[in-house]
Protein backbone atom coordinates (compact mmCIF):
# COMPACT_ATOMS: atom_id res chain seq x y z
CA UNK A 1 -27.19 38.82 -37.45
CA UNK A 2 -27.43 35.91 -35.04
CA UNK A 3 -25.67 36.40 -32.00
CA UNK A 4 -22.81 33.50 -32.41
CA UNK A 5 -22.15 34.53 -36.11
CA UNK A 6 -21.81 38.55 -34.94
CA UNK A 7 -19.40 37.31 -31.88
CA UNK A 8 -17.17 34.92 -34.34
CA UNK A 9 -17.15 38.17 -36.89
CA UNK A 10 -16.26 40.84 -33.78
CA UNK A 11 -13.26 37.86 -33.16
CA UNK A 12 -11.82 38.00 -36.55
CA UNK A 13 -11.76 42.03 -36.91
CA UNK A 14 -9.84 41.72 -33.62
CA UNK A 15 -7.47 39.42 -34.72
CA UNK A 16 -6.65 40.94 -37.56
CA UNK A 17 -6.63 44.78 -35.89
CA UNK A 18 -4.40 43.12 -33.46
CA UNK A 19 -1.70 42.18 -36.41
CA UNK A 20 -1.54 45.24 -37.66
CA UNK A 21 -0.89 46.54 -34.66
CA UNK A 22 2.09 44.08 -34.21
CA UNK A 23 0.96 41.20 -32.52
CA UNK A 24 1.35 37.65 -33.04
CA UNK A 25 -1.90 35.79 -33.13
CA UNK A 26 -0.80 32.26 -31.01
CA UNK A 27 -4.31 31.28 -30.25
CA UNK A 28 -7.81 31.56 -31.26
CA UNK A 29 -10.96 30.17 -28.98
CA UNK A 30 -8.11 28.65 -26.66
CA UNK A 31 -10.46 26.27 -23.94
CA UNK A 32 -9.97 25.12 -20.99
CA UNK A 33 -11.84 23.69 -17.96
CA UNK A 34 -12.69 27.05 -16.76
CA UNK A 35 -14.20 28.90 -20.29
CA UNK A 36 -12.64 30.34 -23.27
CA UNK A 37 -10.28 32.69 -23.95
CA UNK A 38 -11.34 34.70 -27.36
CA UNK A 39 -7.49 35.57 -28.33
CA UNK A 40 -4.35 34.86 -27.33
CA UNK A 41 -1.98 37.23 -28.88
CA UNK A 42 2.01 38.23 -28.23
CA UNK A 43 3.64 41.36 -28.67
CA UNK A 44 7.58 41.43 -27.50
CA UNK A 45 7.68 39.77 -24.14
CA UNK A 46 3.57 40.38 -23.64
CA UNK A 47 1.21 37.80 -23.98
CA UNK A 48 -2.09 39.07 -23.96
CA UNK A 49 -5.20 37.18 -23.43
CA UNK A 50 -8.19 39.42 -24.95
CA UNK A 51 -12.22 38.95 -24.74
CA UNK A 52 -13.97 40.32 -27.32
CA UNK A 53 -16.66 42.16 -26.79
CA UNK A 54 -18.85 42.79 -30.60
CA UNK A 55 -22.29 44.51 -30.50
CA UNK A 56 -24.22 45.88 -33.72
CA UNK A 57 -24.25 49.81 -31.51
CA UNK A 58 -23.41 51.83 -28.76
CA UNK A 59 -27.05 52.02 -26.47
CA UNK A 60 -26.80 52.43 -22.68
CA UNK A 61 -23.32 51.20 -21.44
CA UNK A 62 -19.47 50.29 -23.42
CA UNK A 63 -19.73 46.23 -24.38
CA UNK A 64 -16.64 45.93 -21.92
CA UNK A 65 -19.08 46.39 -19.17
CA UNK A 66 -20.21 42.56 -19.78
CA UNK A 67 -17.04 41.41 -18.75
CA UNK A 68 -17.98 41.40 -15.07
CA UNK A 69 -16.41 39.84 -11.96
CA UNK A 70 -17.13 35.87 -12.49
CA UNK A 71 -15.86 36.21 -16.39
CA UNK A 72 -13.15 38.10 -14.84
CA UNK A 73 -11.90 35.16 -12.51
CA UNK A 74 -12.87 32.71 -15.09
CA UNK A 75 -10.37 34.36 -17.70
CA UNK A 76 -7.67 34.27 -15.62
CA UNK A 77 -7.78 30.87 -14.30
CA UNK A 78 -8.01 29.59 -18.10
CA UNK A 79 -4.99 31.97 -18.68
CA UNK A 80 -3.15 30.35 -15.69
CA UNK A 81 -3.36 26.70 -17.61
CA UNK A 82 -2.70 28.11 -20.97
CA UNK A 83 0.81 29.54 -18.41
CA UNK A 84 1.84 26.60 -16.93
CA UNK A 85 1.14 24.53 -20.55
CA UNK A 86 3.05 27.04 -22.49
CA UNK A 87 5.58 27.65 -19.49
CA UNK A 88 5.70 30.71 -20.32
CA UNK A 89 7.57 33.47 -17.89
CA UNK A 90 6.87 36.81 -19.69
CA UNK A 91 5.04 39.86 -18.84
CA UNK A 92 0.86 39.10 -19.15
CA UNK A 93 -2.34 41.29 -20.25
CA UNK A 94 -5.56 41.01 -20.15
CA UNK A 95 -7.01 43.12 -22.36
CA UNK A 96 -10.66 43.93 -23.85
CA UNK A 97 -11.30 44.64 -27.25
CA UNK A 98 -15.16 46.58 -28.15
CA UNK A 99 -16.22 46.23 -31.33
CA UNK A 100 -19.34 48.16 -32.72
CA UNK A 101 -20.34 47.26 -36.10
CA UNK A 102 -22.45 50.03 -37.59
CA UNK A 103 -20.03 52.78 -36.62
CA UNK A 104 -17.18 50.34 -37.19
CA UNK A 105 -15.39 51.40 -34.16
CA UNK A 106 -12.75 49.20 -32.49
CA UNK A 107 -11.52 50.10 -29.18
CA UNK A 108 -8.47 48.07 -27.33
CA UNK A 109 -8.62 48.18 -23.73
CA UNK A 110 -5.04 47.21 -22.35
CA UNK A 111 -4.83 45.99 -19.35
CA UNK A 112 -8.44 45.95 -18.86
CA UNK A 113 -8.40 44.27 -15.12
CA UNK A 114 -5.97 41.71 -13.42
């Protein structure tokens, strides 16, 4: 599976393992000036801003571990706009959600780094 198609089907498990765990989906591919944020999704007084992370297996090292330093910063600076557009004043996560598609495994990382 090309890569763009497997990343845009890793995005829509999420999304959809995210509502039934009780979220509200509020934004999908949100962009700003700094990157993309995969999901935007609020639960009570949380928003949470998640990257999805979808490979085909599990080889040498968790998919989360491509979410390094720079993607990191880049996340939260996009999340800061999406903030201060939304003025919103709740309680924030960002969170990582793994996706492995031959063992269909889906692992949430809350609060994966701030």
């Amino acid at each position: 599976m090309d890569s763009k198609l497997l990343g845009r089907y890793g995005e829509n498990l999420a999304a959809e393992f995210l509502r039934k765990k009780g979220y509200q989906i509020i934004g999908l591919g949100y962009r700003g000036p700094f990157g993309e944020i995969d999901i935007i999704a609020r639960k009570g007084m949380t928003v949470a801003f998640v990257e999805v992370k979808t490979r085909q297996d599990y080889k040498y090292l968790p998919a989360s571990a491509a979410v390094g330093e720079a993607k990191r910063r880049r996340l939260m600076l996009t999340a800061r706009q999406w903030v201060d557009e939304h003025e919103f004043r709740g309680q924030l996560s960002f969170d990582i959600i793994e996706i492995y598609v031959k063992s269909r495994q889906i692992r949430h990382i809350k609060n994966a780094f701030s």
